[in-house]
C-alpha atoms as a PDB file:
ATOM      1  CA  UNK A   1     -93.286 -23.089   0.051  1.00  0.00           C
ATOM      2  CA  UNK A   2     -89.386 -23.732  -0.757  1.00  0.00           C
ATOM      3  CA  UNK A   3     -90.374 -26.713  -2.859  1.00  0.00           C
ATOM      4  CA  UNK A   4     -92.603 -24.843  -4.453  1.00  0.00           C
ATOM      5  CA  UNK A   5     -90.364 -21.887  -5.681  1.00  0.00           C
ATOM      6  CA  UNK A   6     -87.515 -23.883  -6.523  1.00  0.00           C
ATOM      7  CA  UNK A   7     -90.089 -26.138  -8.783  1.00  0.00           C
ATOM      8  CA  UNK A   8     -91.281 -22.480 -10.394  1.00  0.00           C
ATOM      9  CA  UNK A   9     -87.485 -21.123 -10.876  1.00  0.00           C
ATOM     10  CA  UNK A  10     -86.045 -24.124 -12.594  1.00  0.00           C
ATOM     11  CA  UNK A  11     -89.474 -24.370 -14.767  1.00  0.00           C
ATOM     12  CA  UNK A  12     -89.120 -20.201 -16.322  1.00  0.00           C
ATOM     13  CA  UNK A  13     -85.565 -21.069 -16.517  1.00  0.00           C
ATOM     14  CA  UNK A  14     -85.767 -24.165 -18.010  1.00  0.00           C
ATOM     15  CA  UNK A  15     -85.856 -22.494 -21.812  1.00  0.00           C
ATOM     16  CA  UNK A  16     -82.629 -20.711 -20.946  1.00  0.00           C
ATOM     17  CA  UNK A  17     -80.730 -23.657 -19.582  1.00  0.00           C
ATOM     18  CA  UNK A  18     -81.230 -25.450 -22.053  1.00  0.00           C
ATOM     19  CA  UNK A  19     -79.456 -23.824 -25.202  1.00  0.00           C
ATOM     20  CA  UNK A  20     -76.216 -23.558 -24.240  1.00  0.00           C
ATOM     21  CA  UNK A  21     -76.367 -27.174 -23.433  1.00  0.00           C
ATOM     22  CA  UNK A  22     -77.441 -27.932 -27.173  1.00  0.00           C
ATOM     23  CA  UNK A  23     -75.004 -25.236 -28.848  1.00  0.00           C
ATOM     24  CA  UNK A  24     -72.216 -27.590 -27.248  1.00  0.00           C
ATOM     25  CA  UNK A  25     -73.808 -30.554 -29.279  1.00  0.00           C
ATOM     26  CA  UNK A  26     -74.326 -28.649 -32.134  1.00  0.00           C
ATOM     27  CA  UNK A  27     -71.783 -26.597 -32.533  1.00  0.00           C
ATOM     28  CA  UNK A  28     -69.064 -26.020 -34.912  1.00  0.00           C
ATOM     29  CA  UNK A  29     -69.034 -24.522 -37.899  1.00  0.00           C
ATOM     30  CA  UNK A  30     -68.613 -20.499 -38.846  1.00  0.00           C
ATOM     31  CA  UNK A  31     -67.468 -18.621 -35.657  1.00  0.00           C
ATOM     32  CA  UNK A  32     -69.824 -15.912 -35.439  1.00  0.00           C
ATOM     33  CA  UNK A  33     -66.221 -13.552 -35.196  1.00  0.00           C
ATOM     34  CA  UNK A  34     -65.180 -14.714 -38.252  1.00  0.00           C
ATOM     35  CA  UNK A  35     -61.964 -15.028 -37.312  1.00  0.00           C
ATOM     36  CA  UNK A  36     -61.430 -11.252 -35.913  1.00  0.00           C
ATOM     37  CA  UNK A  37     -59.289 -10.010 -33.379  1.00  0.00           C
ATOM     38  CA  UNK A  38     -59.433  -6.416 -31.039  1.00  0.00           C
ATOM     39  CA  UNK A  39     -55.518  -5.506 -29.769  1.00  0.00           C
ATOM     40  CA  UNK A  40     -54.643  -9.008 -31.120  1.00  0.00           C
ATOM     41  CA  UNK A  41     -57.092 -11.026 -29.286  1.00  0.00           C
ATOM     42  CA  UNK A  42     -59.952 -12.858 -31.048  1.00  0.00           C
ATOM     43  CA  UNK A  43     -63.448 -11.489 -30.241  1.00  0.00           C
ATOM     44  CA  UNK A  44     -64.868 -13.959 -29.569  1.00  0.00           C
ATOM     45  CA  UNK A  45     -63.279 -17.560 -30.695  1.00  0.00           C
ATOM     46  CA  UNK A  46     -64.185 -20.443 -32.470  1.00  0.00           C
ATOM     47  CA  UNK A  47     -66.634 -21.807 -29.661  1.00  0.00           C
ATOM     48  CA  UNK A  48     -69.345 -19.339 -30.303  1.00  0.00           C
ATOM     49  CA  UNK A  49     -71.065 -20.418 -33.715  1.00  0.00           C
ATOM     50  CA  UNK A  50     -73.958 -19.456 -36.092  1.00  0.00           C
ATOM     51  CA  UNK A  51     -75.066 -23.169 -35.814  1.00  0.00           C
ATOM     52  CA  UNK A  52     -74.543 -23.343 -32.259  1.00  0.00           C
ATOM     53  CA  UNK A  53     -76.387 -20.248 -30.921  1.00  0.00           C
ATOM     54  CA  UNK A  54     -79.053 -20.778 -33.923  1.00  0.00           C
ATOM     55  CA  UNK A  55     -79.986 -24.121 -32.745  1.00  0.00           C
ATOM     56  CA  UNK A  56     -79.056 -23.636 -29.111  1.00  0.00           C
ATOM     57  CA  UNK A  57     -82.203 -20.839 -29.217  1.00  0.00           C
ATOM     58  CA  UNK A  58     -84.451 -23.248 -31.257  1.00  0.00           C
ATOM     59  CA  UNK A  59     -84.052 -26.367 -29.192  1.00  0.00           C
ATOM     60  CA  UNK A  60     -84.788 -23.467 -26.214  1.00  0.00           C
ATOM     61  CA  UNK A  61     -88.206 -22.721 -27.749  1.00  0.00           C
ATOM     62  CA  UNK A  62     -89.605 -25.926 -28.490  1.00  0.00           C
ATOM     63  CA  UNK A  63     -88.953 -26.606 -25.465  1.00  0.00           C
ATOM     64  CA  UNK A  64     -90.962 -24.237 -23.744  1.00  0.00           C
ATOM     65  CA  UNK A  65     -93.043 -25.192 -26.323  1.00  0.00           C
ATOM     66  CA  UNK A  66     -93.825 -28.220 -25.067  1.00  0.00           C
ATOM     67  CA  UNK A  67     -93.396 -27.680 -21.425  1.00  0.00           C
ATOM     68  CA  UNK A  68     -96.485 -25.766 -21.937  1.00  0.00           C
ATOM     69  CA  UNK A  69     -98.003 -28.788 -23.460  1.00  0.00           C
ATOM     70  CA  UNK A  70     -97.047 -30.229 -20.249  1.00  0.00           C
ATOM     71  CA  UNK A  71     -98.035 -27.734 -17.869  1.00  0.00           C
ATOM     72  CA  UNK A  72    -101.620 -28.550 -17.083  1.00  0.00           C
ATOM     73  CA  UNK A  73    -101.314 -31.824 -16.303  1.00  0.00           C
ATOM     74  CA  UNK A  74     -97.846 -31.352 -14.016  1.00  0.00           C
ATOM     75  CA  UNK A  75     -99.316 -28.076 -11.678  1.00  0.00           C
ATOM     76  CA  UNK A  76    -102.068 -31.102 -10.904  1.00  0.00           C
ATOM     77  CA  UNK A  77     -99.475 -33.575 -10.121  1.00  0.00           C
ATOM     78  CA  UNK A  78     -97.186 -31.290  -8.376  1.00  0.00           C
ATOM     79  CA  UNK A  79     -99.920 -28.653  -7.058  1.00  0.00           C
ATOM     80  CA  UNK A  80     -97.557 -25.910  -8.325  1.00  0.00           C
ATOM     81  CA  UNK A  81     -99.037 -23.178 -10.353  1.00  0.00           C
ATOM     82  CA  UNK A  82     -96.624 -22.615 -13.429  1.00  0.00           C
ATOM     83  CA  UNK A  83     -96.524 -20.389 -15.918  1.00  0.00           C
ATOM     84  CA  UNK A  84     -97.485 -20.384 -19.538  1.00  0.00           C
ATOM     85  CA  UNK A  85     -94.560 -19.595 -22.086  1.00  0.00           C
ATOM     86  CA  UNK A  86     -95.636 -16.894 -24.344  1.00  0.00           C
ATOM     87  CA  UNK A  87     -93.565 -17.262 -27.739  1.00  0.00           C
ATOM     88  CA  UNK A  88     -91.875 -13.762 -27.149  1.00  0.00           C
ATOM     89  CA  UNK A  89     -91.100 -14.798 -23.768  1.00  0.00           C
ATOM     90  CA  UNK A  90     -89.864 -18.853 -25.168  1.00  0.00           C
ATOM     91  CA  UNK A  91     -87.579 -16.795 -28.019  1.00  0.00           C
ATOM     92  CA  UNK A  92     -86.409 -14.158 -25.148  1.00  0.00           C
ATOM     93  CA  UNK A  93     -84.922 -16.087 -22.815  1.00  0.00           C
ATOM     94  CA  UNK A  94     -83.394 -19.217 -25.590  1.00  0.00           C
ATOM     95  CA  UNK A  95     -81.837 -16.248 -27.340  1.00  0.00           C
ATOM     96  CA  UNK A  96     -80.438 -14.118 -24.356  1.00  0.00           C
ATOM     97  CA  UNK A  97     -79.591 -17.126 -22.553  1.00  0.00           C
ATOM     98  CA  UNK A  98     -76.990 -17.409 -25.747  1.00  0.00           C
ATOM     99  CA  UNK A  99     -76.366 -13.763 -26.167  1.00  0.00           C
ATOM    100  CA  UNK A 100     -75.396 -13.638 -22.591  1.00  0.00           C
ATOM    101  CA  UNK A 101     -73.000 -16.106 -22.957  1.00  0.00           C
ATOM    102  CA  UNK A 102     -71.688 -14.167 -25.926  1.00  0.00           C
ATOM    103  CA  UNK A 103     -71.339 -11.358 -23.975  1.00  0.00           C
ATOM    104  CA  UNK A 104     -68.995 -13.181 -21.916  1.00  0.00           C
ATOM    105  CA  UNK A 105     -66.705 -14.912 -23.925  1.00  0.00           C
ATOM    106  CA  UNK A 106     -66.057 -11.215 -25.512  1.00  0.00           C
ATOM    107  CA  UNK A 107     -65.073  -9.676 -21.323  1.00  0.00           C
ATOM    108  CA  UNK A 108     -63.039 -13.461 -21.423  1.00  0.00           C
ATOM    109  CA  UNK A 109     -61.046 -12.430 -24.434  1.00  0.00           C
ATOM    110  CA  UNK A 110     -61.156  -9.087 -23.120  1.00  0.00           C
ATOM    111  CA  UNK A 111     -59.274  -9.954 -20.173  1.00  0.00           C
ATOM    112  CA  UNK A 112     -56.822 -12.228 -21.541  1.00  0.00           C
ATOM    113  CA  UNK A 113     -59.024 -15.365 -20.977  1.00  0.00           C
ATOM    114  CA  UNK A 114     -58.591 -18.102 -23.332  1.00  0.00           C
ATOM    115  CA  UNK A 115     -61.679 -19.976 -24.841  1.00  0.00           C
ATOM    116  CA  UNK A 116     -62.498 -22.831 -21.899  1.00  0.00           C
ATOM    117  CA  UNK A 117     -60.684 -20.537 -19.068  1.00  0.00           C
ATOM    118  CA  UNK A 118     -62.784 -20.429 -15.898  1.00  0.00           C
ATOM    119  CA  UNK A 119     -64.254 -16.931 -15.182  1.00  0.00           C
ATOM    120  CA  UNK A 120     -65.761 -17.670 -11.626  1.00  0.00           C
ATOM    121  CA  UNK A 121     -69.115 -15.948 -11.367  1.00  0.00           C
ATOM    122  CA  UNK A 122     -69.832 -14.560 -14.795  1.00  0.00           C
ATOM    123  CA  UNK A 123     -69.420 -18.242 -16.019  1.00  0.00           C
ATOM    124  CA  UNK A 124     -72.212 -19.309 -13.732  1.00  0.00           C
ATOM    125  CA  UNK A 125     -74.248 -16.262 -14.060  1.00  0.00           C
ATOM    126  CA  UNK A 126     -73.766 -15.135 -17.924  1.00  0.00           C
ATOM    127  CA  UNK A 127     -76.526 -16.629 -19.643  1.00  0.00           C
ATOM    128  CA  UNK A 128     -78.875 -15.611 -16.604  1.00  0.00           C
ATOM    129  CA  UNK A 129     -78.345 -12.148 -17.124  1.00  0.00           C
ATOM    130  CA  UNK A 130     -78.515 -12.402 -20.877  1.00  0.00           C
ATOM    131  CA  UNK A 131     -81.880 -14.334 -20.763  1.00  0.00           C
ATOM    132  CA  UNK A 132     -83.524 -11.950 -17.905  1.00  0.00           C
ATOM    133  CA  UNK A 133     -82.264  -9.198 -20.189  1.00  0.00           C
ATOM    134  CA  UNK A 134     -84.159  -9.502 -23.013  1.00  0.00           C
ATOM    135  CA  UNK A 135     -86.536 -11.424 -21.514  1.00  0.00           C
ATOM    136  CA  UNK A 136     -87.707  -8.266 -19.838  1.00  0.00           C
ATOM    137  CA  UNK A 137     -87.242  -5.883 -23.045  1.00  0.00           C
ATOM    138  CA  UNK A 138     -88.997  -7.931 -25.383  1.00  0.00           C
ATOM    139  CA  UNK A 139     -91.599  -9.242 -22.718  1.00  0.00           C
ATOM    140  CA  UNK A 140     -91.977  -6.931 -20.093  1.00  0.00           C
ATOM    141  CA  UNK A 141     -95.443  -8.062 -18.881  1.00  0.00           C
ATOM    142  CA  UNK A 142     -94.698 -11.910 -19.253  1.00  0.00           C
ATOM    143  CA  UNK A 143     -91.391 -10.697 -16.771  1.00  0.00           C
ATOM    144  CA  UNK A 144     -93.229  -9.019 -14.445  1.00  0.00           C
ATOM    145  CA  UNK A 145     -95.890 -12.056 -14.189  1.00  0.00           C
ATOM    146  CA  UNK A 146     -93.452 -14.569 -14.204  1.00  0.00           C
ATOM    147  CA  UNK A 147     -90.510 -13.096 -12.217  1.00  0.00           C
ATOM    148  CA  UNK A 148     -90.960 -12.100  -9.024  1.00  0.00           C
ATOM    149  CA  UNK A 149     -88.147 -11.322  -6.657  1.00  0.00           C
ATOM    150  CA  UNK A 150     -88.491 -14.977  -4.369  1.00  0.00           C
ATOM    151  CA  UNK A 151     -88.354 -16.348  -8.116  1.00  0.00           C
ATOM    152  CA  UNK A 152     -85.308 -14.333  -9.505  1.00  0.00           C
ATOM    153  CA  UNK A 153     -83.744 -15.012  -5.816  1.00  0.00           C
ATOM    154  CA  UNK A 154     -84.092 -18.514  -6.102  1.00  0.00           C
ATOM    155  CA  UNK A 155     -82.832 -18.538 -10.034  1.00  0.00           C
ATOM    156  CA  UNK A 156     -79.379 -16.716  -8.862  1.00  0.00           C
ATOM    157  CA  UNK A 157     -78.674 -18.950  -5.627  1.00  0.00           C
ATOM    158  CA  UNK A 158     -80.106 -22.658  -7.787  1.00  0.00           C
ATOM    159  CA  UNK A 159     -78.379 -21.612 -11.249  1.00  0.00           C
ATOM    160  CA  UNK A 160     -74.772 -21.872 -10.525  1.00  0.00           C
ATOM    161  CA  UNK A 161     -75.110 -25.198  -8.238  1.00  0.00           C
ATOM    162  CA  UNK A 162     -76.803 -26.626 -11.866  1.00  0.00           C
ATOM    163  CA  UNK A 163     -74.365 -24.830 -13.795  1.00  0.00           C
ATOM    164  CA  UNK A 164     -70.880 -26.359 -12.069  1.00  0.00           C
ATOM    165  CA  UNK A 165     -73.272 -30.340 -11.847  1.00  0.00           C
ATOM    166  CA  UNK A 166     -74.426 -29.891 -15.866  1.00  0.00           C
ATOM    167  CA  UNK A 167     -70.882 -29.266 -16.719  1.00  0.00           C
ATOM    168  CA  UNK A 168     -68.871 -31.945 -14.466  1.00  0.00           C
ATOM    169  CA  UNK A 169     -71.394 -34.513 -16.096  1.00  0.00           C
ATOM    170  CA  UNK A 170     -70.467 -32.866 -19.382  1.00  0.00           C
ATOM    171  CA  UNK A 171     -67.103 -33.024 -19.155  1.00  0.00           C
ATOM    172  CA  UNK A 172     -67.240 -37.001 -17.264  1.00  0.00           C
ATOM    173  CA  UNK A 173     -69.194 -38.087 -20.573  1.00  0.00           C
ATOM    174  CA  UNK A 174     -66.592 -35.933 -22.828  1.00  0.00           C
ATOM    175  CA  UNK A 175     -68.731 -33.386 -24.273  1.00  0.00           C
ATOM    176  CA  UNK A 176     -66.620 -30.654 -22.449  1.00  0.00           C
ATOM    177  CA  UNK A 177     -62.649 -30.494 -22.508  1.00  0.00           C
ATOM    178  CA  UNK A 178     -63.240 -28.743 -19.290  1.00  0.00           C
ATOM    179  CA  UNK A 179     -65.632 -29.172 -16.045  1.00  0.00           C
ATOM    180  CA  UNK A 180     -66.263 -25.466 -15.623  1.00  0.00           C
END
């Protein structure tokens, strides 16, 4: 039964783990700020990119993309029932996986946070609530289906013990100046 959610949380997550991951790769370029401050303090900063979160949400999509490819033959293997990606549901949670993050590099800046500063909790949890978001605004039904509370349980408790391993590995292979 454990196995079994845990194997169904990380698989509707997957397409919003993913594109933060890939903005790091691809990143740089025009800060989506444009160099703008609020009282003094940038609104962002120069880690949060056009590029990045354009190709951070693509790279999020095809790969739900072809997890669904993928998904007939694995519920066999693994005798897990998993769901099917709708492309509303693919774009929702790529996108607010990188609009949540967004959203908290702006309360980082906010608060006097400068761009790599740990923010305990909404570092882990950002992209979550960003993805879930507009995830269930732009496909309520899909949400609903896919979603249910043992599901978002397990996706709150699992996501920041992947979050903290994804970025010490990042920052070990230098990909990340820091490993938070």
């Amino acid at each position: 039964m454990l196995r079994s959610l845990v194997l169904k949380a990380f698989w509707t997550m997957l397409p919003a783990y993913v594109p933060n991951n890939v903005a790091v790769l691809a990143g740089g370029g025009e800060p989506i700020d444009g160099g703008r401050t609020w009282n003094g303090r940038r609104l962002l900063g120069d880690g949060k990119t056009w590029r990045g979160t354009a190709v951070g949400t693509l790279a999020g999509v095809l790969l739900a993309l072809v997890l669904d490819l993928l998904r007939g033959p694995l519920e066999k293997r693994l005798g897990v029932s998993l769901p099917a990606f709708s492309l509303k549901s693919a774009f929702a949670l790529s996108f607010g996986a990188m609009l949540g993050d967004i959203g908290a590099s702006f309360l980082k800046r906010r608060s006097g946070r400068e761009r790599g500063a740990a923010f305990p909790g909404l570092d882990q949890l950002d992209f979550v609530a960003g993805s879930l978001g507009l995830t269930a605004a732009l496909a309520p039904a899909w949400f609903r289906a896919a979603f249910k509370l043992p599901v978002l349980v397990v996706v709150v408790v699992m996501t920041p013990v992947l979050h903290v391993v994804t970025n010490v590995i990042a920052y070990v292979l230098g990909l990340k100046d820091e490993p938070w």
